[in-house]
C-alpha atoms as a PDB file:
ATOM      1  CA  UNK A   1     -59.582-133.344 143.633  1.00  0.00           C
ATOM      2  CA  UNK A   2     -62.983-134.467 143.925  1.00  0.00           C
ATOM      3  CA  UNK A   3     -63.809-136.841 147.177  1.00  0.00           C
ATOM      4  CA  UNK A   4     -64.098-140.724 146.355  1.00  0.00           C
ATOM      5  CA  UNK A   5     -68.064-141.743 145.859  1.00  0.00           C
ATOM      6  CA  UNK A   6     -69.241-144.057 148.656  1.00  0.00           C
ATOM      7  CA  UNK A   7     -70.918-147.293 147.572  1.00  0.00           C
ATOM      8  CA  UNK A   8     -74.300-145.695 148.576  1.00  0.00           C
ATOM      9  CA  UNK A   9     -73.575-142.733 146.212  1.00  0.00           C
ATOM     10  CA  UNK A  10     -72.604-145.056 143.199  1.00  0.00           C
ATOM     11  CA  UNK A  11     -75.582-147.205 144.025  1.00  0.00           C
ATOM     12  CA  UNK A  12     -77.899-143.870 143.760  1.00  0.00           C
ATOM     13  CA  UNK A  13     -76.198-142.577 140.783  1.00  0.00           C
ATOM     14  CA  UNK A  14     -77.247-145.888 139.519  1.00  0.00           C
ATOM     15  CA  UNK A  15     -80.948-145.555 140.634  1.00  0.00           C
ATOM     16  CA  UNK A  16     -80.928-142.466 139.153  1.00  0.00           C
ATOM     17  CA  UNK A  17     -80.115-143.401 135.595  1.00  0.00           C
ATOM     18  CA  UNK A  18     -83.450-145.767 135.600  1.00  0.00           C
ATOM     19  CA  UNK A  19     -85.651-143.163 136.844  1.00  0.00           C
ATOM     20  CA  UNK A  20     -84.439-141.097 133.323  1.00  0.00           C
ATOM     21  CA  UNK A  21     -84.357-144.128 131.049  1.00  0.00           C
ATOM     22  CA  UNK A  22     -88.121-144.732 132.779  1.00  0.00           C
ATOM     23  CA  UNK A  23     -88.795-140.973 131.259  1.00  0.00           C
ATOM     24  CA  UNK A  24     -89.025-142.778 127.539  1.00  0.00           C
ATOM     25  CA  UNK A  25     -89.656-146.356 128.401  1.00  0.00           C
ATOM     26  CA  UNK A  26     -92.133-148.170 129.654  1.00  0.00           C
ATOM     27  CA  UNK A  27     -92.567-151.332 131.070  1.00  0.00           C
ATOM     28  CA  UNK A  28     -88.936-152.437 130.690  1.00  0.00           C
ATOM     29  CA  UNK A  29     -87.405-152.738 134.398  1.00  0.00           C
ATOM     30  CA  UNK A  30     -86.147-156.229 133.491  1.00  0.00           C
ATOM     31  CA  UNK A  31     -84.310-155.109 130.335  1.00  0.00           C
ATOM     32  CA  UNK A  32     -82.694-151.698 132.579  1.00  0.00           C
ATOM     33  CA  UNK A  33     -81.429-153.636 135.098  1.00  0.00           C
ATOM     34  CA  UNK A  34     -79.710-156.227 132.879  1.00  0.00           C
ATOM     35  CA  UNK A  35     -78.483-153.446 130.649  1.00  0.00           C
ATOM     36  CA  UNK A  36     -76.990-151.959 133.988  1.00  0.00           C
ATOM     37  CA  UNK A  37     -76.016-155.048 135.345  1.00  0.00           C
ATOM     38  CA  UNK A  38     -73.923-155.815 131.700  1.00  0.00           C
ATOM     39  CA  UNK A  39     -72.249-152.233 132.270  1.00  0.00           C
ATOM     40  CA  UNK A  40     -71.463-153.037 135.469  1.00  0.00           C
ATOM     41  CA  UNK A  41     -69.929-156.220 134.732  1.00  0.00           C
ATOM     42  CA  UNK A  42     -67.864-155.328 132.059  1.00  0.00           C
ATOM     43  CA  UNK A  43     -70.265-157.344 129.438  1.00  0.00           C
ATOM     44  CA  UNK A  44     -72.360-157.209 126.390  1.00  0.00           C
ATOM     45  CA  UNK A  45     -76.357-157.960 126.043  1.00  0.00           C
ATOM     46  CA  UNK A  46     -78.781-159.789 123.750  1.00  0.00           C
ATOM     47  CA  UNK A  47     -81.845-158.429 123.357  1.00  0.00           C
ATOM     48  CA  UNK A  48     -84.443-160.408 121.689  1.00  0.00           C
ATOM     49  CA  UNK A  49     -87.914-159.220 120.767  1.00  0.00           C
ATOM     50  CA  UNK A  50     -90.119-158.330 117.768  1.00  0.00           C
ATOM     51  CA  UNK A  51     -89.949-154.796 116.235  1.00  0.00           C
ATOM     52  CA  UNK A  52     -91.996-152.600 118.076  1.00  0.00           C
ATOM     53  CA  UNK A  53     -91.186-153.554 121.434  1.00  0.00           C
ATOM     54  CA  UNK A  54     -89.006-150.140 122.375  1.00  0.00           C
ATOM     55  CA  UNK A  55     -85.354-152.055 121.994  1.00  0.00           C
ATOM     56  CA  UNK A  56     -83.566-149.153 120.436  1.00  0.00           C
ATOM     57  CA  UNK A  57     -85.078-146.372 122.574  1.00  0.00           C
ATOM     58  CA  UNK A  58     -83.766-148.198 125.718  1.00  0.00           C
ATOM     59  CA  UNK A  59     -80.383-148.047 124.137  1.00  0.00           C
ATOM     60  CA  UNK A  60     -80.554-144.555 123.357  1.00  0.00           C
ATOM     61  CA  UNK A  61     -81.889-143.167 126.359  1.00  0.00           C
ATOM     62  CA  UNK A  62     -79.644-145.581 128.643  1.00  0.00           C
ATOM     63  CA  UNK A  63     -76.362-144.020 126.753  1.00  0.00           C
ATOM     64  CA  UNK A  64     -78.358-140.562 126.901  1.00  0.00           C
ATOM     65  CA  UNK A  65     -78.983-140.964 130.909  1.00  0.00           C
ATOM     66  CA  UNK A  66     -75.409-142.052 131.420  1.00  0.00           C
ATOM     67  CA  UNK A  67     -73.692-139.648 129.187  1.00  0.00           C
ATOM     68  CA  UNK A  68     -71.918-141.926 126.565  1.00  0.00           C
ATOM     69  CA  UNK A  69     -71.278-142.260 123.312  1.00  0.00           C
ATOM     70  CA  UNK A  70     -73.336-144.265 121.243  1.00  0.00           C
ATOM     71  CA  UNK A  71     -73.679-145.277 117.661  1.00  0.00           C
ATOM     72  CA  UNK A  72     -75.891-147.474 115.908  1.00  0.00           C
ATOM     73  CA  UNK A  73     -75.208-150.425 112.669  1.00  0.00           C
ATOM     74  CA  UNK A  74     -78.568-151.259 111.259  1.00  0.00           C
ATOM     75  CA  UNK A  75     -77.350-155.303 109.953  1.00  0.00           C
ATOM     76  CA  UNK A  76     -78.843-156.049 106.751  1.00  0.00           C
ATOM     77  CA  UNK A  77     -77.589-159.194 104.574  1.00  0.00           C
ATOM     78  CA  UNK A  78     -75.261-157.206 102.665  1.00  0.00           C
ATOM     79  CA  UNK A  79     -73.132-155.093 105.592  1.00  0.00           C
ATOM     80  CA  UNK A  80     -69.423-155.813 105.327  1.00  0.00           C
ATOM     81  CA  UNK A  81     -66.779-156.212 108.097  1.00  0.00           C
ATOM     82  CA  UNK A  82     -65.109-153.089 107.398  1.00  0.00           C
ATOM     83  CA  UNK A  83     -68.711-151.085 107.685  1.00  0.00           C
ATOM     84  CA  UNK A  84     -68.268-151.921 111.502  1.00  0.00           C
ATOM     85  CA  UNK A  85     -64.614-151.562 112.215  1.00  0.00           C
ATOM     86  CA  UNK A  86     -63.391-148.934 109.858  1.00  0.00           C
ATOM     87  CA  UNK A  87     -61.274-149.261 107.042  1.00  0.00           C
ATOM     88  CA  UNK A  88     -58.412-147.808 105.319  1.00  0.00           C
ATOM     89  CA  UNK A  89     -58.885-144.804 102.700  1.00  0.00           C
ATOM     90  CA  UNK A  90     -56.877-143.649 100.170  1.00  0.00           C
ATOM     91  CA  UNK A  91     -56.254-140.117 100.832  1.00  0.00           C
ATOM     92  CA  UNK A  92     -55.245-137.967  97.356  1.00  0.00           C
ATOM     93  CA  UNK A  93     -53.560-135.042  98.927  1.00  0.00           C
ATOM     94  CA  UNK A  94     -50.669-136.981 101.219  1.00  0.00           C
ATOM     95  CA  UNK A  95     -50.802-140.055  98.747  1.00  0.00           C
ATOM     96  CA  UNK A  96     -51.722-142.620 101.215  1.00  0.00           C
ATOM     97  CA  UNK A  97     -54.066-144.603 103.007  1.00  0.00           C
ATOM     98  CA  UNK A  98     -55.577-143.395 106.090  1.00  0.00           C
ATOM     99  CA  UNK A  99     -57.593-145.563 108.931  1.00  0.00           C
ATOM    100  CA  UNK A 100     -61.343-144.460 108.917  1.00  0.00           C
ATOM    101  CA  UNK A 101     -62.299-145.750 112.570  1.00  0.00           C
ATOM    102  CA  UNK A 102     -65.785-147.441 112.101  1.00  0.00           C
ATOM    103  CA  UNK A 103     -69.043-146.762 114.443  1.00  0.00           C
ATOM    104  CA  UNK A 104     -67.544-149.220 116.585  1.00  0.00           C
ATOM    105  CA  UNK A 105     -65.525-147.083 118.110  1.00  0.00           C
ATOM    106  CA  UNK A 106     -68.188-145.767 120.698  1.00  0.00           C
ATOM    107  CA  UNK A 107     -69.002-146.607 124.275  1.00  0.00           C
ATOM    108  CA  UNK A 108     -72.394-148.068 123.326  1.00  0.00           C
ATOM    109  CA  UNK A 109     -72.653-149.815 120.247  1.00  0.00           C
ATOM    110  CA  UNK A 110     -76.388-150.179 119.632  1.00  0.00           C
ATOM    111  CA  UNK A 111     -76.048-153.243 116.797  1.00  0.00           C
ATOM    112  CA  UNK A 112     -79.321-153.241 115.345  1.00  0.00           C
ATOM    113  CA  UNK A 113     -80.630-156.564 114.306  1.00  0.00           C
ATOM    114  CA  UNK A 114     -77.623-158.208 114.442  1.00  0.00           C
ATOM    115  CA  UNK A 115     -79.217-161.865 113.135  1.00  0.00           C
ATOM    116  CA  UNK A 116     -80.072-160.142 109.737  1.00  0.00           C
ATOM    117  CA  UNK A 117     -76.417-160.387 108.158  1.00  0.00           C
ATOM    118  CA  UNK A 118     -74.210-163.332 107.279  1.00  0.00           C
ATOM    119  CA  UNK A 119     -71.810-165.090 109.966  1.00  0.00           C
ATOM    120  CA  UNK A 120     -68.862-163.414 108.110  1.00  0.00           C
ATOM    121  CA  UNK A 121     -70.154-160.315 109.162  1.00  0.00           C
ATOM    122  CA  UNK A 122     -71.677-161.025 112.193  1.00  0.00           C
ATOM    123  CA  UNK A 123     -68.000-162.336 113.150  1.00  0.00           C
ATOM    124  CA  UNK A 124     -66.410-158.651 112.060  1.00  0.00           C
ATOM    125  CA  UNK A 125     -67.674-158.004 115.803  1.00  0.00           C
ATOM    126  CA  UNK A 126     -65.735-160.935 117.898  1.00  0.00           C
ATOM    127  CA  UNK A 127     -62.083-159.460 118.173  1.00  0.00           C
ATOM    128  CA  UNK A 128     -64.092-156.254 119.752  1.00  0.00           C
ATOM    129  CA  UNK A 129     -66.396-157.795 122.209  1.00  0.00           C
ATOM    130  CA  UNK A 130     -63.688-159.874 123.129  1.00  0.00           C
ATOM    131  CA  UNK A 131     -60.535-158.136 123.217  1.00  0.00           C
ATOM    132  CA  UNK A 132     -62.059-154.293 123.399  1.00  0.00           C
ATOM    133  CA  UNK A 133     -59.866-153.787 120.231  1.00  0.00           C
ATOM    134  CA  UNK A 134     -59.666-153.431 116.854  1.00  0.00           C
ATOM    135  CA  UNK A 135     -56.708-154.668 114.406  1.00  0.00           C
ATOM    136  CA  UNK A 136     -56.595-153.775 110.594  1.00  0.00           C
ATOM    137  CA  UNK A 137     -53.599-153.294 108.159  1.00  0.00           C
ATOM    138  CA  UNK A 138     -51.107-154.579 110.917  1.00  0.00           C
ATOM    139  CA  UNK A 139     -52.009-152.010 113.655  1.00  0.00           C
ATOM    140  CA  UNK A 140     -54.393-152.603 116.659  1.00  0.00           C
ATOM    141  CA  UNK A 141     -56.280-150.163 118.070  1.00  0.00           C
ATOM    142  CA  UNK A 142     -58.205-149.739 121.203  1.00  0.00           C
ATOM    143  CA  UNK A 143     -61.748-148.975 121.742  1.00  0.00           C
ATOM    144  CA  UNK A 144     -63.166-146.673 124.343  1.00  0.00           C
ATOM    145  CA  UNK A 145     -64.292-147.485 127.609  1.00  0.00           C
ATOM    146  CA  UNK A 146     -66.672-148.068 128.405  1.00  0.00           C
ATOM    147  CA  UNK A 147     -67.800-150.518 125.798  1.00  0.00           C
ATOM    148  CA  UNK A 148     -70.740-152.270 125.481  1.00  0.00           C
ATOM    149  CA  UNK A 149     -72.522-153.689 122.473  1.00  0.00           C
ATOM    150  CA  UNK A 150     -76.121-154.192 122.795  1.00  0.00           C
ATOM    151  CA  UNK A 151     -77.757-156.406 119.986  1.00  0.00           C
ATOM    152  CA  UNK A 152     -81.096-156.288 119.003  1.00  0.00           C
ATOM    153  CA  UNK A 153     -82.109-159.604 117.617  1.00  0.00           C
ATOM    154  CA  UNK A 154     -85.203-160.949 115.596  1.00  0.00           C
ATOM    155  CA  UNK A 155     -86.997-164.230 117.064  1.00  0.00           C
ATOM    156  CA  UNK A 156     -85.137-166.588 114.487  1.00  0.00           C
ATOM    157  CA  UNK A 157     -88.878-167.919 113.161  1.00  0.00           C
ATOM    158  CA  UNK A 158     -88.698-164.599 111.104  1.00  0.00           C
ATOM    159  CA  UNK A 159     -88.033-164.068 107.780  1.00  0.00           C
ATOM    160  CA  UNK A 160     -84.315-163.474 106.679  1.00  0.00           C
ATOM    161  CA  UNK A 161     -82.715-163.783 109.761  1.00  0.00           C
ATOM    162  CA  UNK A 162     -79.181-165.542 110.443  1.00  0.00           C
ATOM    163  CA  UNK A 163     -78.307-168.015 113.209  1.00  0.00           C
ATOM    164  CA  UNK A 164     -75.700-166.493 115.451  1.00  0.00           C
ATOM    165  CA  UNK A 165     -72.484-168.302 115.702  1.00  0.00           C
ATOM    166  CA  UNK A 166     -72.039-170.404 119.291  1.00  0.00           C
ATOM    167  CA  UNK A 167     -68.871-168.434 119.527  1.00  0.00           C
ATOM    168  CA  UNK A 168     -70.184-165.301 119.194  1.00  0.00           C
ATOM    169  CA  UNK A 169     -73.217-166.322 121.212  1.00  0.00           C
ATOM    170  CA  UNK A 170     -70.980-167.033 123.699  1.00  0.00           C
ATOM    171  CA  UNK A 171     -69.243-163.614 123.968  1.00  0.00           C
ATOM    172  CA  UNK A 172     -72.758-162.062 125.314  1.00  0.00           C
ATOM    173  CA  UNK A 173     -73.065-161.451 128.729  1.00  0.00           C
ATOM    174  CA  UNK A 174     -76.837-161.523 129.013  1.00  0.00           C
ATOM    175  CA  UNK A 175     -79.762-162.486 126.771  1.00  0.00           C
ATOM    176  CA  UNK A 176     -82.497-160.415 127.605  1.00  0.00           C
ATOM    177  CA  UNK A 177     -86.231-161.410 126.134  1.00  0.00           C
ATOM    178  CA  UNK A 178     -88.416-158.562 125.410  1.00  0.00           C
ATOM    179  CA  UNK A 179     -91.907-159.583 125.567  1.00  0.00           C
ATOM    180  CA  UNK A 180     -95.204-157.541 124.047  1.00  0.00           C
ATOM    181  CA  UNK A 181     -96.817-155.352 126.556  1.00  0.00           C
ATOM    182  CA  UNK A 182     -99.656-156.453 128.977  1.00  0.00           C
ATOM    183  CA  UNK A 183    -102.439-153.919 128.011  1.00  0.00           C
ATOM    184  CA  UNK A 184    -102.331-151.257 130.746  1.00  0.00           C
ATOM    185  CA  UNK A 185     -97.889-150.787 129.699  1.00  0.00           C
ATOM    186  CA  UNK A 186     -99.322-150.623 125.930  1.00  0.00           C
ATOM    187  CA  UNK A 187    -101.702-147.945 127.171  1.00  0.00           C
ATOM    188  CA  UNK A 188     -99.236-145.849 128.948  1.00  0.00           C
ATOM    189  CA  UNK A 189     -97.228-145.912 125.886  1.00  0.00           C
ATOM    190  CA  UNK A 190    -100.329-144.318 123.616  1.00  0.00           C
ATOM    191  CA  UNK A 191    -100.832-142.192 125.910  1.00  0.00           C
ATOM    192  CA  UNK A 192     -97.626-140.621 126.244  1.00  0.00           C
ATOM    193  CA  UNK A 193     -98.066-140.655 122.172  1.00  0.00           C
ATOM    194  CA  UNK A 194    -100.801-138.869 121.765  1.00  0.00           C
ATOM    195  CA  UNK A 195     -99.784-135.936 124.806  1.00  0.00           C
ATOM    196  CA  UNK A 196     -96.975-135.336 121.967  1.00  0.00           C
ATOM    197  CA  UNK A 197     -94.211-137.892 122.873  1.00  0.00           C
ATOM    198  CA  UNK A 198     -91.199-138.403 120.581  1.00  0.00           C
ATOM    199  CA  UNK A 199     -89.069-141.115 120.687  1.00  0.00           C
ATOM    200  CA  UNK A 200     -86.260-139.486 118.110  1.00  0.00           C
ATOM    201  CA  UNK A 201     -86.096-136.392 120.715  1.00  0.00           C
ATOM    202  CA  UNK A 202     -85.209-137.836 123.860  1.00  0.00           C
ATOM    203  CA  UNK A 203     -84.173-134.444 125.034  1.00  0.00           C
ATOM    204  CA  UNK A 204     -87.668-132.991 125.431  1.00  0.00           C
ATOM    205  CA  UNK A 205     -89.112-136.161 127.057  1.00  0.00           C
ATOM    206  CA  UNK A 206     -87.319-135.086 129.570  1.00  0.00           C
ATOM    207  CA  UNK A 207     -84.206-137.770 129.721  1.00  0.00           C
ATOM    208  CA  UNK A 208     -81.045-135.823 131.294  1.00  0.00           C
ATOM    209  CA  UNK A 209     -77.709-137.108 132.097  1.00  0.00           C
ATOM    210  CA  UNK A 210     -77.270-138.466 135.617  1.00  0.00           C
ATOM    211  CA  UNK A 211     -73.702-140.324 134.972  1.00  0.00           C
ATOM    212  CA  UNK A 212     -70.865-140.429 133.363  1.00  0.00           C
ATOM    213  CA  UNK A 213     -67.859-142.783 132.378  1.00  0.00           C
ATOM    214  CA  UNK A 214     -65.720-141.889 134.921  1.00  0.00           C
ATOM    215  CA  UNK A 215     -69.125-142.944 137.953  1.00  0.00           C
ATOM    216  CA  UNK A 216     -69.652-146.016 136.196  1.00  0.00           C
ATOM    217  CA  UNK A 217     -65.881-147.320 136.322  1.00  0.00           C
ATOM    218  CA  UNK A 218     -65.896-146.365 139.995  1.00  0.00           C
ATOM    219  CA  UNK A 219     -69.450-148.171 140.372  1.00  0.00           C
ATOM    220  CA  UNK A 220     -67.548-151.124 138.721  1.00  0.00           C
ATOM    221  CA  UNK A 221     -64.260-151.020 141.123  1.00  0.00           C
ATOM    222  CA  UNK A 222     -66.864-151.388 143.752  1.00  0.00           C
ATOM    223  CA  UNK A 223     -68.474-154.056 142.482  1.00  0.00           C
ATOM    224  CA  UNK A 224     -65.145-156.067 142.434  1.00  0.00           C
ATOM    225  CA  UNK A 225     -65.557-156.034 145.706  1.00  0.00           C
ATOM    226  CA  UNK A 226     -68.378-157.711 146.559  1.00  0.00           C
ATOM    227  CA  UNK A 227     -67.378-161.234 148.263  1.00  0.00           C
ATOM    228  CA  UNK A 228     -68.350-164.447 146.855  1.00  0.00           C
ATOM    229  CA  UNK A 229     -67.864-167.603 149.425  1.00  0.00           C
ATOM    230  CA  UNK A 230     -66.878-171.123 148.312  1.00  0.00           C
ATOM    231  CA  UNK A 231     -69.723-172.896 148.856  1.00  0.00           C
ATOM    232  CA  UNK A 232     -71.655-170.075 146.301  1.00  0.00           C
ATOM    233  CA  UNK A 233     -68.896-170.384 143.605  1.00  0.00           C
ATOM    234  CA  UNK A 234     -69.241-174.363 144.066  1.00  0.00           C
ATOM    235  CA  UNK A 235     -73.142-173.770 143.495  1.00  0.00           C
ATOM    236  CA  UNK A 236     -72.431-172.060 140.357  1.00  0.00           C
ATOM    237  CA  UNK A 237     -70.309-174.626 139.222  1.00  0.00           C
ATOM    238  CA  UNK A 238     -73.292-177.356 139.847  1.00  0.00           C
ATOM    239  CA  UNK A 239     -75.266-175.243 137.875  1.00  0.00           C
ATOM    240  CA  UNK A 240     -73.453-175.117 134.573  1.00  0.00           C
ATOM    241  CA  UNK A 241     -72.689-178.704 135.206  1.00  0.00           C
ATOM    242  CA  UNK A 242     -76.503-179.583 135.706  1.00  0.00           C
ATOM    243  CA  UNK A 243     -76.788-178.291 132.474  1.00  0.00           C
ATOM    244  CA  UNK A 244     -74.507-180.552 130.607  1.00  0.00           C
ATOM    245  CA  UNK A 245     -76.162-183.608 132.424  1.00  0.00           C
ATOM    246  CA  UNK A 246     -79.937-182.855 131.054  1.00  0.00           C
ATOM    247  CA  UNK A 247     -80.794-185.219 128.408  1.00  0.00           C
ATOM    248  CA  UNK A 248     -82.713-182.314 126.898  1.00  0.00           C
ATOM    249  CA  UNK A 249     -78.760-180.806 126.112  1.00  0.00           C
ATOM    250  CA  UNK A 250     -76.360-181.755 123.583  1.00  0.00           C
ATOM    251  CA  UNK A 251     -73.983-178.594 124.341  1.00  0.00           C
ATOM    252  CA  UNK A 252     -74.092-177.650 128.033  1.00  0.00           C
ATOM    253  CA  UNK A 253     -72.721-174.324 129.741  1.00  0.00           C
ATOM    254  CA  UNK A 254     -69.057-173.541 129.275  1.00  0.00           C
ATOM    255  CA  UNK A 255     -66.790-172.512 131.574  1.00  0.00           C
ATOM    256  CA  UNK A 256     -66.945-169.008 130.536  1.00  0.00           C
ATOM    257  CA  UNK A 257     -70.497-168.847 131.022  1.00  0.00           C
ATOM    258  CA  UNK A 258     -69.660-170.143 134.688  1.00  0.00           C
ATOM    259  CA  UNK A 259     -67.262-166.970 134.769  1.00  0.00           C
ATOM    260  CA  UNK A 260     -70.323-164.998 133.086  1.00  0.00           C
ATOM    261  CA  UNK A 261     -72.514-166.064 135.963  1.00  0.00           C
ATOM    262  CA  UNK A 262     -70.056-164.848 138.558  1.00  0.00           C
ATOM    263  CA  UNK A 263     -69.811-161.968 136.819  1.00  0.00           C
ATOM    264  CA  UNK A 264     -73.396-160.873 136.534  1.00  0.00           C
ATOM    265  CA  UNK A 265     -74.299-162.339 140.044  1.00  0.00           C
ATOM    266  CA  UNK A 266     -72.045-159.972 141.928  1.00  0.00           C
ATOM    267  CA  UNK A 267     -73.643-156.809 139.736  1.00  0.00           C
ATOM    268  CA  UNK A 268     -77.165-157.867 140.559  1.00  0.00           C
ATOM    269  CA  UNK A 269     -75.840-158.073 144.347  1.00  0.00           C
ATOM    270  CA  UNK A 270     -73.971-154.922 144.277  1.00  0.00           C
ATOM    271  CA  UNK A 271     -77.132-153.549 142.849  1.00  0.00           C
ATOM    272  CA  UNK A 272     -79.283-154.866 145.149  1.00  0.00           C
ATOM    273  CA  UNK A 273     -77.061-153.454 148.331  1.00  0.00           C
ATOM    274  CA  UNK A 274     -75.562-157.092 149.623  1.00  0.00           C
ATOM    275  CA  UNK A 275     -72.423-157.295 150.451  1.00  0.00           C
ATOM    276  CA  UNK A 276     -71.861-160.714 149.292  1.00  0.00           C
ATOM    277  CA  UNK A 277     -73.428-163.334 146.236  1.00  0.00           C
ATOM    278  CA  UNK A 278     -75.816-165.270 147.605  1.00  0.00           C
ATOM    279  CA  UNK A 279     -77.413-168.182 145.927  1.00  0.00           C
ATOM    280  CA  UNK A 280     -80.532-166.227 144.815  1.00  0.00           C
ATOM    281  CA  UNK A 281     -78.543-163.449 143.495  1.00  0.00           C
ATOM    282  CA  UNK A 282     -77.020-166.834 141.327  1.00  0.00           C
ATOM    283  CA  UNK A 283     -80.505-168.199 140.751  1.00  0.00           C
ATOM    284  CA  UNK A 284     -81.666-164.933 139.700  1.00  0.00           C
ATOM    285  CA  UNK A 285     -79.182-164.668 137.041  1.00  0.00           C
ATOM    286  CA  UNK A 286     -78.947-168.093 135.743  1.00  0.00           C
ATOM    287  CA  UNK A 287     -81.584-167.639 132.979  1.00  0.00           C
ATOM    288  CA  UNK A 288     -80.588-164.268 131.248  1.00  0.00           C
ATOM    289  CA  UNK A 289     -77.529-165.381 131.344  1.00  0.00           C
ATOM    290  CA  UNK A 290     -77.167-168.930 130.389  1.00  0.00           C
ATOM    291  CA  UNK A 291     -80.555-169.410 128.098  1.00  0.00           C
ATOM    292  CA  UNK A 292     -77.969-168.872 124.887  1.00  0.00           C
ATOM    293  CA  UNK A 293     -75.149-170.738 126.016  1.00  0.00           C
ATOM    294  CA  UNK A 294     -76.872-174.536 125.879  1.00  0.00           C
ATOM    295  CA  UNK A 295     -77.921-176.415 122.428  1.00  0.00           C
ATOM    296  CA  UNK A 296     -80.892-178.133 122.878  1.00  0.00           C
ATOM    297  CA  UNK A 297     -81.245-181.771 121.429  1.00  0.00           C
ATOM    298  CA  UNK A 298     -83.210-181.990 118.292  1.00  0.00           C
ATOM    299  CA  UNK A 299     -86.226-184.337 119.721  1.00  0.00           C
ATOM    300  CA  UNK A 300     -86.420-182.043 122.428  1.00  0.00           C
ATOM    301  CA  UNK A 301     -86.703-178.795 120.473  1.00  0.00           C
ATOM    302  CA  UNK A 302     -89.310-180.405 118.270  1.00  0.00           C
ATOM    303  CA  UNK A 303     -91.561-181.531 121.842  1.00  0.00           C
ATOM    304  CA  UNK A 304     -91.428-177.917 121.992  1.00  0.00           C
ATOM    305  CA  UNK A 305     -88.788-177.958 125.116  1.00  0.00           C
ATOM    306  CA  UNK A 306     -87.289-173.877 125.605  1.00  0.00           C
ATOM    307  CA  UNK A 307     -83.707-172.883 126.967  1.00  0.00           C
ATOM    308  CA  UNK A 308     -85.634-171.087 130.002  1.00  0.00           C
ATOM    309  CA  UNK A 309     -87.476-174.284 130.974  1.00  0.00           C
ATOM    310  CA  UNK A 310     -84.342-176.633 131.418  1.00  0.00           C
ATOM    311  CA  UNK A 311     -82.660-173.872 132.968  1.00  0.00           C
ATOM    312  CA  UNK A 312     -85.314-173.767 135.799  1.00  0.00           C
ATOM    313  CA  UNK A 313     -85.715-177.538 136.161  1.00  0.00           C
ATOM    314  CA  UNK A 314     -81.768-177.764 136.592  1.00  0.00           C
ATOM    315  CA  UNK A 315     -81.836-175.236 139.482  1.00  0.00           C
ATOM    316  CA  UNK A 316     -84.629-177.209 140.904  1.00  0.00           C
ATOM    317  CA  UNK A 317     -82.606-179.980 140.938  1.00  0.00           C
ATOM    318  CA  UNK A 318     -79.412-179.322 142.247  1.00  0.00           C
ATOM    319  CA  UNK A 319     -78.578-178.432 145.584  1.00  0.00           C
ATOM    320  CA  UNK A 320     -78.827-174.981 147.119  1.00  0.00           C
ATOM    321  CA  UNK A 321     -76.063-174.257 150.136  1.00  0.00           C
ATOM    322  CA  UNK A 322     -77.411-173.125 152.922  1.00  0.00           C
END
C-alpha cells in the first residue's frame, strides 16, 4: 500500500495540474483556481463569458490534466430532461425497458450554455448537483465522484438566452466572469495558432495527466482540515447579512451561500498553504461566490448598479476581526 500524500504533496499535485491546463490556456489563472477551488470544495461553477473566450477548452484540459471523465451537453431551446439524465429504452430482444445512463453520469460535466434552454430543462440538472444522484422509473442511482458540473453561460443581454432559476442559481458554488483578453493574452493565443496549435487535440499541445480521482479526494480530506475560528465564521455571517441590509437588494445571501463561502474560503486557504481561514481568504471569495446569490432592486439595476459593486461596498462596510 502506497504511503499517505503529505499536504505539501497534494498541494504540488495541485500546482501541477495548472501548469498543464496553462499548456492550452491562456490568460485564465482566475478561472483555474476557482475551477480547482470548486473541486476542492465539493462544488459546481458558473462560468460566464461571450463565445470565444476559451470556456470549454479550460474544461477539457482541466478534466484532461486531472484524469477524469468528462462529457459535454451543448443546451439549445429544445434539449429535454431525459437528454441529460438518461432514460429508459425499450429493449426488443429481453422485452423490456432498460436505463440508458445520460452524459451526466461523468466526473466533469461540461454543460455548455446552460442559459440557452427552458427552466424545465435547465431544472433536469437540480436533483444531480444537489444530491450527486439520479432517480428515474422508481430507482435512484448514483453519480461518480468526483462530480462537478461546470456551466458555460451567455451574458443574458444575448439573444435567446434563458434566466436561470434562483434555485438552481443557488446550487453553484462559484460564478466565475470570463472577461476578453488584454491585447498581449490575445497575442499569445495567435501565436500559439499560427505555430500549429489545436484546441480539439489537447494531447499534442502537450497537456498530460498529473492527477487523478483518488489525489483529489485526499487533497479534499485535507482541506477539511483547515481551521476556521469564531470570530472568522461570525465575519462571514456579517457578510451575507450586509447583503440583505443594502437598499440596492431585494433578495440578500442565503444561508447556504454563507455555507458556500465557508466552503470555498477554506479551499482558497488550503491552496494558498494557511493553516487556517483568515478574513482575506473570506474577502477574497466573497465575490465569485456570492455575485449570483443577491437580486438586485429594479431602480438600482436600471442606475446601472452590478452584483460585484454591492458586494465590495458591503465588505467595506462591515467590520473586519482582527
Amino acid at each position: 500500500m502506497a504511503p499517505m500524500a503529505t499536504t505539501d504533496e497534494l498541494r504540488g499535485a495541485l500546482a501541477s495540474v495548472r501548469t498543464e491546463v496553462g499548456k492550452a490556456v491562456v490568460g485564465q489563472d482566475g478561472a483555474v483556481t476557482g475551477l480547482m477551488i470548486a473541486l476542492l470544495a465539493g462544488g459546481h461553477v458558473l462560468l460566464e463569458g461571450v463565445p470565444g473566450v476559451a470556456k470549454t477548452l479550460l474544461v477539457r484540459s482541466l478534466s484532461q490534466a486531472m484524469r477524469l471523465d468528462t462529457k459535454r451537453i451543448q443546451f439549445t431551446p429544445d434539449l429535454m430532461p431525459g437528454d441529460i439524465t438518461g432514460s429508459a429504452v425499450y429493449d426488443p430482444k429481453s422485452g423490456e425497458f432498460e436505463f440508458r445512463e445520460g452524459p451526466v453520469f461523468t466526473n466533469i460535466l461540461l454543460a455548455d450554455e446552460i442559459n440557452r434552454t427552458p427552466p424545465k430543462t435547465q431544472s433536469a440538472l437540480l436533483e444531480a448537483m444537489e444530491e450527486r444522484q439520479v432517480s428515474a422509473d422508481g430507482v435512484t442511482r448514483k453519480l461518480p465522484s468526483p462530480f462537478l458540473v461546470a456551466a458555460t453561460m451567455n451574458p443574458i443581454e444575448y439573444e435567446g438566452t434563458y434566466t436561470l432559476p434562483e434555485a438552481q442559481l443557488d446550487r453553484f458554488l462559484l460564478k466565475l466572469v470570463l472577461d476578453l483578453p488584454e491585447r498581449d493574452v490575445e497575442l499569445e493565443v495567435l501565436t500559439r495558432h499560427a505555430n500549429g496549435f489545436n484546441p480539439r487535440d489537447l494531447a499534442a499541445a502537450g497537456v498530460t495527466p498529473v492527477l487523478d480521482a483518488a489525489t483529489l479526494a485526499a487533497a479534499q480530506a485535507d482541506v477539511a482540515g483547515v481551521t476556521v475560528s469564531p470570530d472568522v465564521l461570525g465575519y462571514a455571517v456579517d457578510l451575507a447579512r450586509g447583503t440583505r441590509q443594502s437598499p440596492s437588494v431585494k433578495l440578500g445571501v442565503s444561508p447556504r451561500g454563507t455555507t458556500a463561502l465557508l466552503a470555498a474560503s477554506r479551499a482558497w486557504a488550503w491552496l494558498s498553504g494557511s493553516p487556517g481561514v483568515t478574513p482575506d481568504h473570506i474577502q477574497t471569495m466573497a465575490v465569485p461566490v456570492l455575485r449570483h446569490r443577491i437580486q438586485l432592486r429594479t431602480e438600482a439595476e436600471l442606475e446601472g448598479v452590478a452584483p460585484d459593486t454591492v458586494l465590495r461596498s458591503v465588505i467595506q462596510q462591515v467590520r473586519v476581526p482582527i
